[in-house]
PDB file of N, CA and C in Angstrom:
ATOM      1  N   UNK A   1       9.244  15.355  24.821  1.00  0.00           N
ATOM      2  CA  UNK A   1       9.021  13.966  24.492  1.00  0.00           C
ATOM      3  C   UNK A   1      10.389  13.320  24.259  1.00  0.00           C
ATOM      4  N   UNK A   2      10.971  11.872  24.685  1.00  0.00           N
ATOM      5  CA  UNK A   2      12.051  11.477  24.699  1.00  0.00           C
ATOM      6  C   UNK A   2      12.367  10.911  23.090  1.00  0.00           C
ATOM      7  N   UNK A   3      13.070  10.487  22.788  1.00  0.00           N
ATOM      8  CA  UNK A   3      13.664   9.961  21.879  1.00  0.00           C
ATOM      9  C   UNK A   3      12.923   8.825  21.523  1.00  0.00           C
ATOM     10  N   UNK A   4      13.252   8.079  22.361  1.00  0.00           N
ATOM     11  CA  UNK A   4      12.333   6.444  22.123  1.00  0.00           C
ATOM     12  C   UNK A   4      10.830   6.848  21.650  1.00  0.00           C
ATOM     13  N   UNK A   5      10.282   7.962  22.477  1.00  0.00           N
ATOM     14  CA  UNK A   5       8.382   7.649  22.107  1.00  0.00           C
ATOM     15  C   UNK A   5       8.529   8.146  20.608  1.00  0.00           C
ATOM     16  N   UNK A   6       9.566   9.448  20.183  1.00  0.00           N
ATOM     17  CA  UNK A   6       9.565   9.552  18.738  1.00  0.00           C
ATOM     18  C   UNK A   6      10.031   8.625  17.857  1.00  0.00           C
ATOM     19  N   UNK A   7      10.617   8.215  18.088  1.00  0.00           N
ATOM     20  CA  UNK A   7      10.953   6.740  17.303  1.00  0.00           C
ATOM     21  C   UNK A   7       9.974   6.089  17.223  1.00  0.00           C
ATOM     22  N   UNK A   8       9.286   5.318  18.356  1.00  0.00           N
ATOM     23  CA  UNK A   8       8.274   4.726  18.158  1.00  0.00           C
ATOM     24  C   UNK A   8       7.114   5.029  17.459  1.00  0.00           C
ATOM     25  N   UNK A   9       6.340   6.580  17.467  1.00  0.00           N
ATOM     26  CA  UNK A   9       5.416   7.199  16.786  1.00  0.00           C
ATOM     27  C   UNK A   9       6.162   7.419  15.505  1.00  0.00           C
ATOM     28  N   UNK A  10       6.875   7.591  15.221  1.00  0.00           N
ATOM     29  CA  UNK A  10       7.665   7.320  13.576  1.00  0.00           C
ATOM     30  C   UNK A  10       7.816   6.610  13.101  1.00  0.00           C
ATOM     31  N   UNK A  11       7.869   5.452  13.865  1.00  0.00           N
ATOM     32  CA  UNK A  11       7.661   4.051  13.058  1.00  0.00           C
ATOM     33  C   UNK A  11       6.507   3.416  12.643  1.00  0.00           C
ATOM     34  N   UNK A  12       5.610   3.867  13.682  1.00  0.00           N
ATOM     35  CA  UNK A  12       3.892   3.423  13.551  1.00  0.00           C
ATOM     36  C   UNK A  12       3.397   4.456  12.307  1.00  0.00           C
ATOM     37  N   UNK A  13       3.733   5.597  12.154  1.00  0.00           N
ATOM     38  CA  UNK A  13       3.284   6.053  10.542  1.00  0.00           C
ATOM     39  C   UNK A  13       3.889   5.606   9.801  1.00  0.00           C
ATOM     40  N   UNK A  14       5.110   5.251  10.011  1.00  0.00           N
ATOM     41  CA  UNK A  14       5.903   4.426   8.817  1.00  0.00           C
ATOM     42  C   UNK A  14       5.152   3.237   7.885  1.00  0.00           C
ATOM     43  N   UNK A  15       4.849   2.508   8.965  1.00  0.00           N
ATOM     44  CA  UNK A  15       4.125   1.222   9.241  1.00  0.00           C
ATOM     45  C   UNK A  15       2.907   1.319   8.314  1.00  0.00           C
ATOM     46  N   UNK A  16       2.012   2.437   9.347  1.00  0.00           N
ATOM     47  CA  UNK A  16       0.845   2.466   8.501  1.00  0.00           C
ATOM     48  C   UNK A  16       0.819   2.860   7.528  1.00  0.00           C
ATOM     49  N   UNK A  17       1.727   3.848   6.967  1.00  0.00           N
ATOM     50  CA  UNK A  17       2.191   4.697   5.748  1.00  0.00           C
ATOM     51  C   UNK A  17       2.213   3.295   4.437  1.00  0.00           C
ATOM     52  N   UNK A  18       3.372   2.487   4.863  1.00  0.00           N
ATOM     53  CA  UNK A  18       3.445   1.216   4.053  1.00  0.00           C
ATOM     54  C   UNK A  18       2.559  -0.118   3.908  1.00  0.00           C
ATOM     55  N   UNK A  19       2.035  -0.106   4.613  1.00  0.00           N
ATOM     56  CA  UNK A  19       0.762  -0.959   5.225  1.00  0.00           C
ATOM     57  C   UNK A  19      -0.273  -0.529   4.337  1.00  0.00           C
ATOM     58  N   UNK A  20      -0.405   0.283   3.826  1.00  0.00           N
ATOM     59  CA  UNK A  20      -1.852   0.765   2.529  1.00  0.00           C
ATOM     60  C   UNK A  20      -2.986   0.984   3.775  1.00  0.00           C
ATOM     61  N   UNK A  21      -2.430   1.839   4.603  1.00  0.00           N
ATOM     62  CA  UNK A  21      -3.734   2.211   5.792  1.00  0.00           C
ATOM     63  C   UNK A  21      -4.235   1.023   6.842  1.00  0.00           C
ATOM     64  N   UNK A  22      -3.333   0.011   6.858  1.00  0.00           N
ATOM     65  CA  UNK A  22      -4.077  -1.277   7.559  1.00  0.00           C
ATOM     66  C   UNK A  22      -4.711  -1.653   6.599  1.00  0.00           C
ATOM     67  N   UNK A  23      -4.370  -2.249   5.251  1.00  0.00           N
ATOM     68  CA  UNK A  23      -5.136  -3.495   4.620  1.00  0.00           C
ATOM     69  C   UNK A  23      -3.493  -4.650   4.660  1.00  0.00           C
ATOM     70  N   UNK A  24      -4.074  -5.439   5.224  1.00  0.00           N
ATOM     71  CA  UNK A  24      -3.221  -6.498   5.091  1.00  0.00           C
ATOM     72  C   UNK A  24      -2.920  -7.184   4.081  1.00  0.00           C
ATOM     73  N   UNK A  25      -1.107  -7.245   3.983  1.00  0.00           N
ATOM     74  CA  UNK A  25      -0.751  -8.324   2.570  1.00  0.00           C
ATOM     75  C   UNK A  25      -0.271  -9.491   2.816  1.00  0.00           C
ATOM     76  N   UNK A  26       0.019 -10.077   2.213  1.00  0.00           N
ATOM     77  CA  UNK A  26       0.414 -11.321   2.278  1.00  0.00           C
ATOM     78  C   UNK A  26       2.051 -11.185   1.968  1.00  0.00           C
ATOM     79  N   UNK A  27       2.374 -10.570   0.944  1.00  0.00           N
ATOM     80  CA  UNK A  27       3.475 -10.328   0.359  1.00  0.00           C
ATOM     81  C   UNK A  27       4.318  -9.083   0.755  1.00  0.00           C
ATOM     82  N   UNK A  28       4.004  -8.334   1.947  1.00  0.00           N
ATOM     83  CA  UNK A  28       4.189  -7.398   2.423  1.00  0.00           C
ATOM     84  C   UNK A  28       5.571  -8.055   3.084  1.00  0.00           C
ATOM     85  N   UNK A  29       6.836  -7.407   3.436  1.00  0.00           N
ATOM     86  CA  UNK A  29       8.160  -7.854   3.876  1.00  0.00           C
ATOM     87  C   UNK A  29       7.788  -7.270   5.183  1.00  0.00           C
ATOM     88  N   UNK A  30       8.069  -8.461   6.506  1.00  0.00           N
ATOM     89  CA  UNK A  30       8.208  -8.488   7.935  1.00  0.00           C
ATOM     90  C   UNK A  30       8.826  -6.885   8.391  1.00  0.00           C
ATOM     91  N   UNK A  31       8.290  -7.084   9.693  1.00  0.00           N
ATOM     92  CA  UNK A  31       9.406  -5.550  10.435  1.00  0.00           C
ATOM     93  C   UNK A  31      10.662  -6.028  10.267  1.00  0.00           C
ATOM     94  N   UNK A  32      11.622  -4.643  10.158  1.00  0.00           N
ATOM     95  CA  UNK A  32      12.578  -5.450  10.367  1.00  0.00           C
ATOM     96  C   UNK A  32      13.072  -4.544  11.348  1.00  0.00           C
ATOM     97  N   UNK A  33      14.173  -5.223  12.399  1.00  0.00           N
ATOM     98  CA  UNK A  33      14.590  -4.526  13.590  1.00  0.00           C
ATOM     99  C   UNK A  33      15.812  -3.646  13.271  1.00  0.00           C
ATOM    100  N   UNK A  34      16.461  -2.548  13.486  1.00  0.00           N
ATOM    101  CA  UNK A  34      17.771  -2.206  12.884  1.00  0.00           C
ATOM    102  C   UNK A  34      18.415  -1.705  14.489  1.00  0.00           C
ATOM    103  N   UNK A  35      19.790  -1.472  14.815  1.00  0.00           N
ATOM    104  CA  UNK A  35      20.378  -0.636  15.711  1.00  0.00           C
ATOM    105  C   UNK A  35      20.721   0.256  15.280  1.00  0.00           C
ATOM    106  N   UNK A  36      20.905   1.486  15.504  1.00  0.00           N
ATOM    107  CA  UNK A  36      21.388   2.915  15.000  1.00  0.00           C
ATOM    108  C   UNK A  36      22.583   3.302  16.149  1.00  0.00           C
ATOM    109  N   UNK A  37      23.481   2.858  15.525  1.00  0.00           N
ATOM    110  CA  UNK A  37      24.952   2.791  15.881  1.00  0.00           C
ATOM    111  C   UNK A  37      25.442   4.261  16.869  1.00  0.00           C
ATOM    112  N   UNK A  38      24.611   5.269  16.437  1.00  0.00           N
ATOM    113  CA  UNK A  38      25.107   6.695  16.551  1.00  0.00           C
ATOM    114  C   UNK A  38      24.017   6.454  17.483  1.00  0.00           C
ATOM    115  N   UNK A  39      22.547   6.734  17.439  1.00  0.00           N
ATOM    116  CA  UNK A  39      22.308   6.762  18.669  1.00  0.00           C
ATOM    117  C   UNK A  39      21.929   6.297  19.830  1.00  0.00           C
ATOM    118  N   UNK A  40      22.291   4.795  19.304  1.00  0.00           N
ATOM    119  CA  UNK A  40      22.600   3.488  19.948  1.00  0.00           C
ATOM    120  C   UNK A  40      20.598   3.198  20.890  1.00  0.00           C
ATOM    121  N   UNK A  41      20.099   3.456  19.768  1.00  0.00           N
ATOM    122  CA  UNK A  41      18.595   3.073  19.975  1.00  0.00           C
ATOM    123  C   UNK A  41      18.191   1.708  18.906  1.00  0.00           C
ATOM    124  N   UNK A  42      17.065   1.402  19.160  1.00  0.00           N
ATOM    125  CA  UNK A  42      16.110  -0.187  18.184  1.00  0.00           C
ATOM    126  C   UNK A  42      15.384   0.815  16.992  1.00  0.00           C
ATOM    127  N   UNK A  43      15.552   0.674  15.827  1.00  0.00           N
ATOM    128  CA  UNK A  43      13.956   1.522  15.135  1.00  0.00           C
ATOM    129  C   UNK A  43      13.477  -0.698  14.020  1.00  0.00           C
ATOM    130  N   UNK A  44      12.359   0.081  14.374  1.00  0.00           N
ATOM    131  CA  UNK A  44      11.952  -0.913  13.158  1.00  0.00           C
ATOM    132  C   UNK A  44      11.538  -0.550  11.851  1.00  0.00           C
ATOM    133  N   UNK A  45      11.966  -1.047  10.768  1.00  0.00           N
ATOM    134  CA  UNK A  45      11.595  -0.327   9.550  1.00  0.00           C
ATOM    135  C   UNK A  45      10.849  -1.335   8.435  1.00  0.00           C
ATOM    136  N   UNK A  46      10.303  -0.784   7.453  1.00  0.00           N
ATOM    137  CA  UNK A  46       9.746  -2.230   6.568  1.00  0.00           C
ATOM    138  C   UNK A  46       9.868  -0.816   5.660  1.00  0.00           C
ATOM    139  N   UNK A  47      10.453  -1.480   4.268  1.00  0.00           N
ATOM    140  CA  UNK A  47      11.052  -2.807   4.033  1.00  0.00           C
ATOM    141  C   UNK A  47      12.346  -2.919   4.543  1.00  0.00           C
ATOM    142  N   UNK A  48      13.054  -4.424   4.487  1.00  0.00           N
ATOM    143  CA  UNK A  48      14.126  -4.789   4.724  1.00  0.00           C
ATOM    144  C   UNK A  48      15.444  -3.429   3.941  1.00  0.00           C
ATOM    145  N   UNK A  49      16.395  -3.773   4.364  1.00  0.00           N
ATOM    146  CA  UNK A  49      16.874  -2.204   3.570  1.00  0.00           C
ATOM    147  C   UNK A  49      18.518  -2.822   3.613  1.00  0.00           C
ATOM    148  N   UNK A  50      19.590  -2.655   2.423  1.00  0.00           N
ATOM    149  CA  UNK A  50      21.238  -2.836   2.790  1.00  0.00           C
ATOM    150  C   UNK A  50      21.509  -2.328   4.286  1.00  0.00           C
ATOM    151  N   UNK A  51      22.686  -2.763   4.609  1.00  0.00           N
ATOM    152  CA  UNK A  51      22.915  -1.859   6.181  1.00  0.00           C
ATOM    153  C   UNK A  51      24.349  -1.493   5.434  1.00  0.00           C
ATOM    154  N   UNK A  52      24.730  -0.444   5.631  1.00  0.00           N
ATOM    155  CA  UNK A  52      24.149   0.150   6.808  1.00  0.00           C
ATOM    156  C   UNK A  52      22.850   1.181   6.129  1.00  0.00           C
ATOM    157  N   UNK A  53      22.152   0.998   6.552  1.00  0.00           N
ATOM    158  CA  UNK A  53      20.393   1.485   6.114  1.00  0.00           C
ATOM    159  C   UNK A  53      20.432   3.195   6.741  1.00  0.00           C
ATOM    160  N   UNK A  54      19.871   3.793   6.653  1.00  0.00           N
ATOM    161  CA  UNK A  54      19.576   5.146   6.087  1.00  0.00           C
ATOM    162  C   UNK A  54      18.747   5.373   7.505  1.00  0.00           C
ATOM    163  N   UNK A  55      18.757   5.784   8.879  1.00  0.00           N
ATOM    164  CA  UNK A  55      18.123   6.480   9.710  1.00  0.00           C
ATOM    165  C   UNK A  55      16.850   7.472   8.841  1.00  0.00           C
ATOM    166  N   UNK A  56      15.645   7.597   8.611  1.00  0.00           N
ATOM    167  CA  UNK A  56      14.824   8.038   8.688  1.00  0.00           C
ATOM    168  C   UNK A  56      15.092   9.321   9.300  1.00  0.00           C
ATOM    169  N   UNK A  57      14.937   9.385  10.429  1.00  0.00           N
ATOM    170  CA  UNK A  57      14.823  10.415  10.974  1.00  0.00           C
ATOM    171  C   UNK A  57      15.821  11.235  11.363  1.00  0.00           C
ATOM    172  N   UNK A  58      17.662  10.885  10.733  1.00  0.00           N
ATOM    173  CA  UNK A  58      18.707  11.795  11.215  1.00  0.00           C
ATOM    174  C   UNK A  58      19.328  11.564   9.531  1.00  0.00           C
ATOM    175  N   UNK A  59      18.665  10.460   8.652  1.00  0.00           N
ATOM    176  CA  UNK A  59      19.528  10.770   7.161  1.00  0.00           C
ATOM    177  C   UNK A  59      20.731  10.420   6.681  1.00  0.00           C
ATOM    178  N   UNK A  60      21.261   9.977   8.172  1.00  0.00           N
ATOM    179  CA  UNK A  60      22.277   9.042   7.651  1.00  0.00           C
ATOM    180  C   UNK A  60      22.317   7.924   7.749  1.00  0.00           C
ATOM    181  N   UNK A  61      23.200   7.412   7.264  1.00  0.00           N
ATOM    182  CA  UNK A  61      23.213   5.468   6.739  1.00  0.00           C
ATOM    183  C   UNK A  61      24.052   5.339   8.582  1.00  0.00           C
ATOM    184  N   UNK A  62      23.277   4.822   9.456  1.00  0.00           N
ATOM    185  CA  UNK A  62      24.014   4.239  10.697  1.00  0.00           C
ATOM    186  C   UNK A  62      22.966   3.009  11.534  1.00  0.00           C
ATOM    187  N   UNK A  63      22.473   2.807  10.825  1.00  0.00           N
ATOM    188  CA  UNK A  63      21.570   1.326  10.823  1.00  0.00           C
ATOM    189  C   UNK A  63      21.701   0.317  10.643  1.00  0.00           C
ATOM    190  N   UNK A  64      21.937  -0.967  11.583  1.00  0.00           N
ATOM    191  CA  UNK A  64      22.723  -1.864  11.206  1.00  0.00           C
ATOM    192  C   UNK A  64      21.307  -3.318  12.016  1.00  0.00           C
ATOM    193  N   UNK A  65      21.969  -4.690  11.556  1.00  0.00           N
ATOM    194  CA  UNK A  65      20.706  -5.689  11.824  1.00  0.00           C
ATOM    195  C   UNK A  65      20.766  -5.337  13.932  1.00  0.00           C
ATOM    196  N   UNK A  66      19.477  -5.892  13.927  1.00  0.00           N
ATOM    197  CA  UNK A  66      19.659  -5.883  15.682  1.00  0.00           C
ATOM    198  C   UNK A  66      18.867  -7.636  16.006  1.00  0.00           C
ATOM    199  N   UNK A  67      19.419  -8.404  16.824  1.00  0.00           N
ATOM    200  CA  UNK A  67      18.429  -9.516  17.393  1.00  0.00           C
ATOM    201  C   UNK A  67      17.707  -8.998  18.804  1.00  0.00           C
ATOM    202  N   UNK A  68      17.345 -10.290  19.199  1.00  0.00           N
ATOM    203  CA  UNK A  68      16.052 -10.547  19.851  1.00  0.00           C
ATOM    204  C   UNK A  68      16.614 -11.311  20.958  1.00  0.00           C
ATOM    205  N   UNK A  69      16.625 -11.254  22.290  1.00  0.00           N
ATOM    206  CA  UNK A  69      16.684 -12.059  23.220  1.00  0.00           C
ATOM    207  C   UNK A  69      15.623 -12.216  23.792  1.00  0.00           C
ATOM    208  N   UNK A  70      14.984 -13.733  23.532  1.00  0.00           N
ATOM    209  CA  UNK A  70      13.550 -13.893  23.960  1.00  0.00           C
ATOM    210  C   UNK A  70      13.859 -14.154  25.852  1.00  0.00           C
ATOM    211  N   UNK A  71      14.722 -14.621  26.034  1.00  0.00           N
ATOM    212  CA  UNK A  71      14.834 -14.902  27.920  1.00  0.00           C
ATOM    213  C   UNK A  71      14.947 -13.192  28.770  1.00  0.00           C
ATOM    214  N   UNK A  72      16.074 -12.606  27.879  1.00  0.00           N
ATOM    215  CA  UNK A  72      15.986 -10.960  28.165  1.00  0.00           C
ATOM    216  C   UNK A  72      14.592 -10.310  28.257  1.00  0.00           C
ATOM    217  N   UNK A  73      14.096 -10.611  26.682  1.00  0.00           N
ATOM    218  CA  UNK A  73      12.825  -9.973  26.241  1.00  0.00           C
ATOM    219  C   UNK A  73      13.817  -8.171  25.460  1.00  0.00           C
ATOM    220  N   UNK A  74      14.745  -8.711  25.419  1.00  0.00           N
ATOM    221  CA  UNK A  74      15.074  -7.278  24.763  1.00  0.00           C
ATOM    222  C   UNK A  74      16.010  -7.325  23.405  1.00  0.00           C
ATOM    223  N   UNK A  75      16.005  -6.236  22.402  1.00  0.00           N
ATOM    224  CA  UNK A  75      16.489  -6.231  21.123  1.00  0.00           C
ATOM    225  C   UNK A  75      17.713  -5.634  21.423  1.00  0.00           C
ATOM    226  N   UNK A  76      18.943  -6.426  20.908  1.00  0.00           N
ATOM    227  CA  UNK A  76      20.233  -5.872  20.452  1.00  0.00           C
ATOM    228  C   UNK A  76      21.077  -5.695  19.595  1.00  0.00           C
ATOM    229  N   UNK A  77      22.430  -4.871  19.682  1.00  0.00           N
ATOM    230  CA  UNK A  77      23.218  -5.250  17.941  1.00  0.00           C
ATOM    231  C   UNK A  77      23.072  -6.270  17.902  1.00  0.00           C
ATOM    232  N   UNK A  78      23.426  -6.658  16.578  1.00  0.00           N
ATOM    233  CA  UNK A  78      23.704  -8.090  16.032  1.00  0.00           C
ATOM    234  C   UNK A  78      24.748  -8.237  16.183  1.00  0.00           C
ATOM    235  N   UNK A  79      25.775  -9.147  16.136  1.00  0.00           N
ATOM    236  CA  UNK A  79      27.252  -9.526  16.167  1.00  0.00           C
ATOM    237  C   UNK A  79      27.226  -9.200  14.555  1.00  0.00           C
ATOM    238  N   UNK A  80      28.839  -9.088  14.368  1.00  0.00           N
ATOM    239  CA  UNK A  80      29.218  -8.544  12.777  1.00  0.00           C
ATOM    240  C   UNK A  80      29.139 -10.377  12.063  1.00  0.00           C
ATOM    241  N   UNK A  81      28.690 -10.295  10.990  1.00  0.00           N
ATOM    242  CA  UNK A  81      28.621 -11.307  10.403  1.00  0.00           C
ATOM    243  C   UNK A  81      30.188 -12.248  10.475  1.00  0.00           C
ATOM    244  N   UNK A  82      31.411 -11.367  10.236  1.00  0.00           N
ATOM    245  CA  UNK A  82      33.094 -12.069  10.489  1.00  0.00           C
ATOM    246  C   UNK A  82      32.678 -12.704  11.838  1.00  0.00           C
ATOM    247  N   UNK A  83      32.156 -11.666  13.288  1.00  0.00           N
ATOM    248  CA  UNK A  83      32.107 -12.419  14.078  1.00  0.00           C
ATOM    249  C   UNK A  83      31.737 -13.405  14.585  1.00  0.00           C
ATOM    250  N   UNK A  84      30.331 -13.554  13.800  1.00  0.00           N
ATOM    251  CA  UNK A  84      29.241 -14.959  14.238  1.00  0.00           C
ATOM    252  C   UNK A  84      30.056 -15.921  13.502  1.00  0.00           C
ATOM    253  N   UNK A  85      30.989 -15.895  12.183  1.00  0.00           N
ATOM    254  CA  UNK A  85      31.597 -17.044  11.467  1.00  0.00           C
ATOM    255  C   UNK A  85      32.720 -17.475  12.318  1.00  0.00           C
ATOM    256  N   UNK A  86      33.280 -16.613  12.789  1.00  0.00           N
ATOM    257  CA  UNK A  86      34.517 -17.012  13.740  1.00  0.00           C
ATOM    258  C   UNK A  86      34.700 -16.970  15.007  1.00  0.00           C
ATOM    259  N   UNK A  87      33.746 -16.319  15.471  1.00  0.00           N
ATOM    260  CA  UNK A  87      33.806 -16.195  17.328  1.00  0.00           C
ATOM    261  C   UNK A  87      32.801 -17.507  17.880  1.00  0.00           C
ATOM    262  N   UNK A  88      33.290 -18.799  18.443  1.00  0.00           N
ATOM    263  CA  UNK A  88      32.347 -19.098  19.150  1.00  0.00           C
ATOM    264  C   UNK A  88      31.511 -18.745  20.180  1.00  0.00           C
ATOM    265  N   UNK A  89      29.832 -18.709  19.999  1.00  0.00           N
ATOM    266  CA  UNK A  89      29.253 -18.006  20.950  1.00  0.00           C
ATOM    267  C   UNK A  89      28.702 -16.547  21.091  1.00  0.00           C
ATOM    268  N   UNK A  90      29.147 -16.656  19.382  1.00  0.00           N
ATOM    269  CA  UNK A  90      28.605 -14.769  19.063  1.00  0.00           C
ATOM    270  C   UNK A  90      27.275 -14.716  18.748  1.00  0.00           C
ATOM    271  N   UNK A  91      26.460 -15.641  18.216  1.00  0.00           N
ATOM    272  CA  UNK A  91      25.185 -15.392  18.393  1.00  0.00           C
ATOM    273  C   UNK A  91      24.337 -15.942  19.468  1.00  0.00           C
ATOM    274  N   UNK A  92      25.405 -15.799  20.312  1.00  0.00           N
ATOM    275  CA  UNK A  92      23.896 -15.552  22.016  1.00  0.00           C
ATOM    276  C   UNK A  92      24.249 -14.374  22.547  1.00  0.00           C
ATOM    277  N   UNK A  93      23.373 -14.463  23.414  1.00  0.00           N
ATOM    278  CA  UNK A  93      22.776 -13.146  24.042  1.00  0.00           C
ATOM    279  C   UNK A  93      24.511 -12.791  24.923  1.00  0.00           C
ATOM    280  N   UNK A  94      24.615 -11.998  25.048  1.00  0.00           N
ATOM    281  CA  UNK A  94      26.044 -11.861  26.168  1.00  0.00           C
ATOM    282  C   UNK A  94      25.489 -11.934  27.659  1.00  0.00           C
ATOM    283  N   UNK A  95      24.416 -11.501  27.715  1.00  0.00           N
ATOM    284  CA  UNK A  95      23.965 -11.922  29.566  1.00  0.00           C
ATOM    285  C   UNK A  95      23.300 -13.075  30.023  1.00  0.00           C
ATOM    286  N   UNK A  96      22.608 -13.855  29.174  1.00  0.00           N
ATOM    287  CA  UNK A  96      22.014 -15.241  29.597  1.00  0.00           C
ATOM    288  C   UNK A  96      22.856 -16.174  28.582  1.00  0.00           C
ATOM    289  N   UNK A  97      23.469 -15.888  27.278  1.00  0.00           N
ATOM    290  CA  UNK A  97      23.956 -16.976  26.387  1.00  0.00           C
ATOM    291  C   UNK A  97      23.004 -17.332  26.351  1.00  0.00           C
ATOM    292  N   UNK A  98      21.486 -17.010  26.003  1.00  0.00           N
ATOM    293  CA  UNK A  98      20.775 -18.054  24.794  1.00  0.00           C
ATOM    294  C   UNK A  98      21.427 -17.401  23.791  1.00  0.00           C
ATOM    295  N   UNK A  99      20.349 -18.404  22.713  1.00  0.00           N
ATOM    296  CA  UNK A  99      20.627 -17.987  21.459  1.00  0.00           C
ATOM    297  C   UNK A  99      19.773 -16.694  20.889  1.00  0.00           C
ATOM    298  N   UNK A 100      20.586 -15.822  20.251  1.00  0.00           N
ATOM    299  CA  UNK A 100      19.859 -14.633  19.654  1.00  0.00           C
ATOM    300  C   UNK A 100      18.566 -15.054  18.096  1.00  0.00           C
ATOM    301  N   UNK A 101      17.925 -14.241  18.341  1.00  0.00           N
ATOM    302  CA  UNK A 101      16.752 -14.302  16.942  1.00  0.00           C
ATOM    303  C   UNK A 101      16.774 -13.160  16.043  1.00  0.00           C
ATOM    304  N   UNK A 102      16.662 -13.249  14.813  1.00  0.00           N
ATOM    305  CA  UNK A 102      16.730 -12.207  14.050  1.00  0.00           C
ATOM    306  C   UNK A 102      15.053 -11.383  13.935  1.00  0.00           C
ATOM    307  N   UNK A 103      14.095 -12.682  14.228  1.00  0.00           N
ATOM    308  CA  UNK A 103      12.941 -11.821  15.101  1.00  0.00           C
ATOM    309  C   UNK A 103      12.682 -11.706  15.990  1.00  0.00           C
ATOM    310  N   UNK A 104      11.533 -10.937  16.487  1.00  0.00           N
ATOM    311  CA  UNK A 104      10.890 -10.793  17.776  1.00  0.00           C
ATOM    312  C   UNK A 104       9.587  -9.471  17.479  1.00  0.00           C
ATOM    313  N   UNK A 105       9.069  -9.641  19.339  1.00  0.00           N
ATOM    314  CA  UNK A 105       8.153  -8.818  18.996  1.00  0.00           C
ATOM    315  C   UNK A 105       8.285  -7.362  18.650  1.00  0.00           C
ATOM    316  N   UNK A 106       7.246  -6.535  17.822  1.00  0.00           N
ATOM    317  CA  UNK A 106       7.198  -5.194  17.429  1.00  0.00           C
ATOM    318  C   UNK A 106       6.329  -4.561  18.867  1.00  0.00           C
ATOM    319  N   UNK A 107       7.177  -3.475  19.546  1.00  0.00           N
ATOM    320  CA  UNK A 107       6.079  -2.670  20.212  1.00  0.00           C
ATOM    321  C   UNK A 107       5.212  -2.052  20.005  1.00  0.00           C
ATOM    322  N   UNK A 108       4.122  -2.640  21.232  1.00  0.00           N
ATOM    323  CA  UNK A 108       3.173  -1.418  20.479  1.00  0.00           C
ATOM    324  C   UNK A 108       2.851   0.082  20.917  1.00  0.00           C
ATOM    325  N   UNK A 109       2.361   0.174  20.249  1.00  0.00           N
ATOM    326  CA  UNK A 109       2.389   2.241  20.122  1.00  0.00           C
ATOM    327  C   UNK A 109       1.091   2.862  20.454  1.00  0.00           C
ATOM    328  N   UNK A 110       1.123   2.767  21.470  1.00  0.00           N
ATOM    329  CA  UNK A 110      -0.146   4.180  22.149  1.00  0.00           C
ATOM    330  C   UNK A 110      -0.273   5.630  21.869  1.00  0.00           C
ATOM    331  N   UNK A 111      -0.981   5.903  20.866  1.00  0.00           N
ATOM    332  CA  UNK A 111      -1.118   7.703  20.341  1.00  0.00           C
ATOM    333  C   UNK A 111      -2.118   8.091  21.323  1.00  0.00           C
ATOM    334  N   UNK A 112      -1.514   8.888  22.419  1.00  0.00           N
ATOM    335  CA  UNK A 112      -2.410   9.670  23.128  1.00  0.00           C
ATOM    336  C   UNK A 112      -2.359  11.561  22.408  1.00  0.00           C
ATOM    337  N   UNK A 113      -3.896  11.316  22.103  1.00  0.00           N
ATOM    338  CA  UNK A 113      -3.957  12.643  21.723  1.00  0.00           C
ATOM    339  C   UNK A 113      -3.834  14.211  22.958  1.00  0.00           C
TER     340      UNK A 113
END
């Protein structure tokens, strides 16, 4: 099994783990998207967490924010906060230049038994 589908099935128990089994809250904190610097994959985690945030599944802190390119349709690093203050043009996408989102959609996760 590759990397990504474990990630993904690790995040969906995560999810449901924090989720109280699928009862919905109101006050429950959004996915949040992270990049994992080291193995340069997306995980989503809830709750929101400091970065560099704590990999789950390798234990170390190499988790950092990731956006959203809705024209891409795909999640990336974030620019470093110095950079978005001083680089014009650091929060768009680098291949279309829209503008990046700090959300987007969560995939979904097919458990084939």
């Amino acid at each position: 099994m590759n990397k990504f589908i474990i990630n993904l099935l690790f995040t969906a128990l995560c999810l449901f783990a924090v989720s109280g089994c699928g009862d919905a809250q109101s006050d429950q904190p959004a996915n949040v998207a992270y990049y994992d610097r080291e193995t340069k994959e997306i995980m989503f985690i809830v709750p929101q967490q400091e970065t560099p945030a704590v990999n789950p599944l390798t234990g170390t802190k190499t988790l950092f924010p990731a956006t959203y390119c809705d024209q891409c349709k795909e999640w990336q690093p974030a620019p470093e906060l110095e950079q978005l203050q001083h680089t014009p043009g650091a929060g768009t996408c680098p291949h279309c230049k829209q503008p990046l989102a700090i959300t987007g959609p969560i995939p979904e996760i097919e458990i084939v038994n």
